[in-house]
Protein backbone atom coordinates (compact mmCIF):
# COMPACT_ATOMS: atom_id res chain seq x y z
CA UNK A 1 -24.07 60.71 -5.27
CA UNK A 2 -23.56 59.45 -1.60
CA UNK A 3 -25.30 56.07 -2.21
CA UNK A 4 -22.88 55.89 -5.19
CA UNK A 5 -20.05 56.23 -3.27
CA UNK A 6 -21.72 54.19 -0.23
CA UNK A 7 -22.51 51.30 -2.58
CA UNK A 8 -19.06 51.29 -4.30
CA UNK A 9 -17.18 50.75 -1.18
CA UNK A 10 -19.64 48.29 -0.19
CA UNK A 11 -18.44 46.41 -3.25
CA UNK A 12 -14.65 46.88 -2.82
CA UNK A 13 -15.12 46.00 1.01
CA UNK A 14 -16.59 42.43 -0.15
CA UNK A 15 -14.60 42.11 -2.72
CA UNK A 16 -11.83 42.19 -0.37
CA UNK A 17 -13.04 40.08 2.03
CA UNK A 18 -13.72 37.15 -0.53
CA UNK A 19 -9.48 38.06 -2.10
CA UNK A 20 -8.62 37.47 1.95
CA UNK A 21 -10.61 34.37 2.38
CA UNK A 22 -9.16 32.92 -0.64
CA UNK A 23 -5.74 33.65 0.29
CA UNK A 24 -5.76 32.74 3.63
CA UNK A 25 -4.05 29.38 3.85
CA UNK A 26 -5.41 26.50 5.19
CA UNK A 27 -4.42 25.14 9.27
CA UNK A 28 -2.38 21.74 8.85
CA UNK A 29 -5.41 19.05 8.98
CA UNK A 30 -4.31 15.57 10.58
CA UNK A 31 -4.73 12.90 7.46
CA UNK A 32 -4.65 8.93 8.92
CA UNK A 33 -3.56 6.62 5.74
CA UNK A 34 -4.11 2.99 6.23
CA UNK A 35 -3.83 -0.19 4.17
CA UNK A 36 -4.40 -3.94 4.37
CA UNK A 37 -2.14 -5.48 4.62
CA UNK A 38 -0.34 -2.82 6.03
CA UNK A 39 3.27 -2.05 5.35
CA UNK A 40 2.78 -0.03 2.01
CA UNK A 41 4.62 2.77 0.97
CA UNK A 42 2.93 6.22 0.92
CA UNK A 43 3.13 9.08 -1.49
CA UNK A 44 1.17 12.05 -2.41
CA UNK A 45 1.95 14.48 -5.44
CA UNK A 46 5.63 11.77 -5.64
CA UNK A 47 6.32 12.91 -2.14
CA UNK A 48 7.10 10.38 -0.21
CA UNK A 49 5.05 10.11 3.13
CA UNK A 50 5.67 7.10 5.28
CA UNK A 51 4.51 3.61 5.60
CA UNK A 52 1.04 2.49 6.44
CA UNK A 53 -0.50 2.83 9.51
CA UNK A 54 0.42 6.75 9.51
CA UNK A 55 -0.89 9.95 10.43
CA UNK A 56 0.59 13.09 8.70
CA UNK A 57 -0.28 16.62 9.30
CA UNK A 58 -0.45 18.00 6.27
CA UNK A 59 -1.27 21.20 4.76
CA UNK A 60 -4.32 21.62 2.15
CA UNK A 61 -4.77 23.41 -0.33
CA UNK A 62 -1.21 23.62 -1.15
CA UNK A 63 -1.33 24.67 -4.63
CA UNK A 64 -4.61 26.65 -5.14
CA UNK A 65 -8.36 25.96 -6.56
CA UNK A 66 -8.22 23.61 -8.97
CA UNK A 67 -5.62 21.37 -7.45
CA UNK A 68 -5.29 17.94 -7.95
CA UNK A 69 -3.73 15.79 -5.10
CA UNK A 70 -2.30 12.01 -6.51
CA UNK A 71 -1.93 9.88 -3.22
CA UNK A 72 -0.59 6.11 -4.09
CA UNK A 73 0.15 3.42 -2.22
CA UNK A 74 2.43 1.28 -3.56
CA UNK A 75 3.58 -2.25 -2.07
CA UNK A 76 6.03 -4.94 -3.22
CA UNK A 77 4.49 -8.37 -4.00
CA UNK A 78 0.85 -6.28 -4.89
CA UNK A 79 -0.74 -3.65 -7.45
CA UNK A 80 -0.33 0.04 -7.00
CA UNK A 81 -3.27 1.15 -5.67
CA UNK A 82 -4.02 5.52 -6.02
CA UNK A 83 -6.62 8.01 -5.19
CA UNK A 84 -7.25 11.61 -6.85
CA UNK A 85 -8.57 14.01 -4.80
CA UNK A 86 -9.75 17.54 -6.80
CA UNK A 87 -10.35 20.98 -5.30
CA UNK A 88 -13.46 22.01 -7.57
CA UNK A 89 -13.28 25.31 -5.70
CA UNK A 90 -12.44 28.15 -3.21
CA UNK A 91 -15.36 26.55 -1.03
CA UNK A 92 -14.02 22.82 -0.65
CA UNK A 93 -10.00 24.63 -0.78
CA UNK A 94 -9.22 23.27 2.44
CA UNK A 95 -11.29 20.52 2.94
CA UNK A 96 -11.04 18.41 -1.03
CA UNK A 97 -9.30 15.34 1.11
CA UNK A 98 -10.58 12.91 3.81
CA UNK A 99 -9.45 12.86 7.54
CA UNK A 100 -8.55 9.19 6.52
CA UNK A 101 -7.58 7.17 3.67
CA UNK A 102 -7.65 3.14 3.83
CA UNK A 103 -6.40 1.23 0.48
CA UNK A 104 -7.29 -2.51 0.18
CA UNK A 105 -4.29 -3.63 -1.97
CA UNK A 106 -4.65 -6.81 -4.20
CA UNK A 107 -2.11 -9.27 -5.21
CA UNK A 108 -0.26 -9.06 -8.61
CA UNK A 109 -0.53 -12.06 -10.11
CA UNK A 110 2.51 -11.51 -12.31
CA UNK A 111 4.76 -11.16 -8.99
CA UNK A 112 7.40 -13.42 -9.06
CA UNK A 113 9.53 -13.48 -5.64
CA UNK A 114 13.30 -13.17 -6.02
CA UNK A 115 13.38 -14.47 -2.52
CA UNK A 116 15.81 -17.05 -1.66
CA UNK A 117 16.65 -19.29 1.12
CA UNK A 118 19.98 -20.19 2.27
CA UNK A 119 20.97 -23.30 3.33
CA UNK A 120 23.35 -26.34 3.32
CA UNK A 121 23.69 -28.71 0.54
CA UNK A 122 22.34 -32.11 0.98
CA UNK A 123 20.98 -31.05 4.37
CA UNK A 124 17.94 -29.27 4.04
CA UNK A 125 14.41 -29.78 2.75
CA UNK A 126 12.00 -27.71 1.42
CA UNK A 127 8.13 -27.90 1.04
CA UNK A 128 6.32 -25.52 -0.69
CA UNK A 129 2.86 -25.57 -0.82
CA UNK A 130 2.89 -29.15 0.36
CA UNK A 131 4.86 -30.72 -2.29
């Protein structure tokens, strides 16, 4: 009858330890986003985070095992470019996202520039491309 008892608190001890270690939230980890070219608006989960080059302390496992974490980078004049990160698990909870992200962003070819250029009539002159 004592082992019973031994062994059954045994049980509930681990069992507890494993509820604590999954509970326990994670430290703030230091995540460096880049981009080329550089410039791009940052957001993860629709937060907005900054422009590239930036470094954000951020904190993992925000929302549990199982979490999915959408961070886009987003840039006018080129394609949205995103990355999914997953937590499969309490054993990757806190660490499902690099220290650093880089996004190589490519032109949109449909991107038509609304920019203009002011300027005098009959005084100035403009070459584009050459021509």
């Amino acid at each position: 009858m004592k082992i019973y008892i031994k062994l059954t608190l045994l049980v509930i001890v681990f069992i507890s330890l494993i509820y604590c270690y999954a509970c326990t939230p994670c430290t703030p980890a230091k995540i460096v986003i880049t981009s080329d070219p550089p410039g791009a608006n940052i957001s993860a989960n629709d937060a907005y985070l900054g422009q590239t080059p930036i470094s954000k302390a951020v904190i993992r496992d925000e929302f549990g095992p199982g979490s999915v974490y959408l961070i886009k980078a987003e840039k006018r004049g080129y394609l949205t470019s995103q990355k999914i990160f997953t937590e499969e698990g309490l054993e990757d909870a806190c660490d499902c996202m690099p220290k650093a992200i880089h996004f190589q962003l490519e032109p949109d070819p449909d991107y038509q520039s609304n920019d203009t250029i002011p300027s005098t009539p009959g005084t100035t002159i403009i070459n584009i491309d050459n021509n």
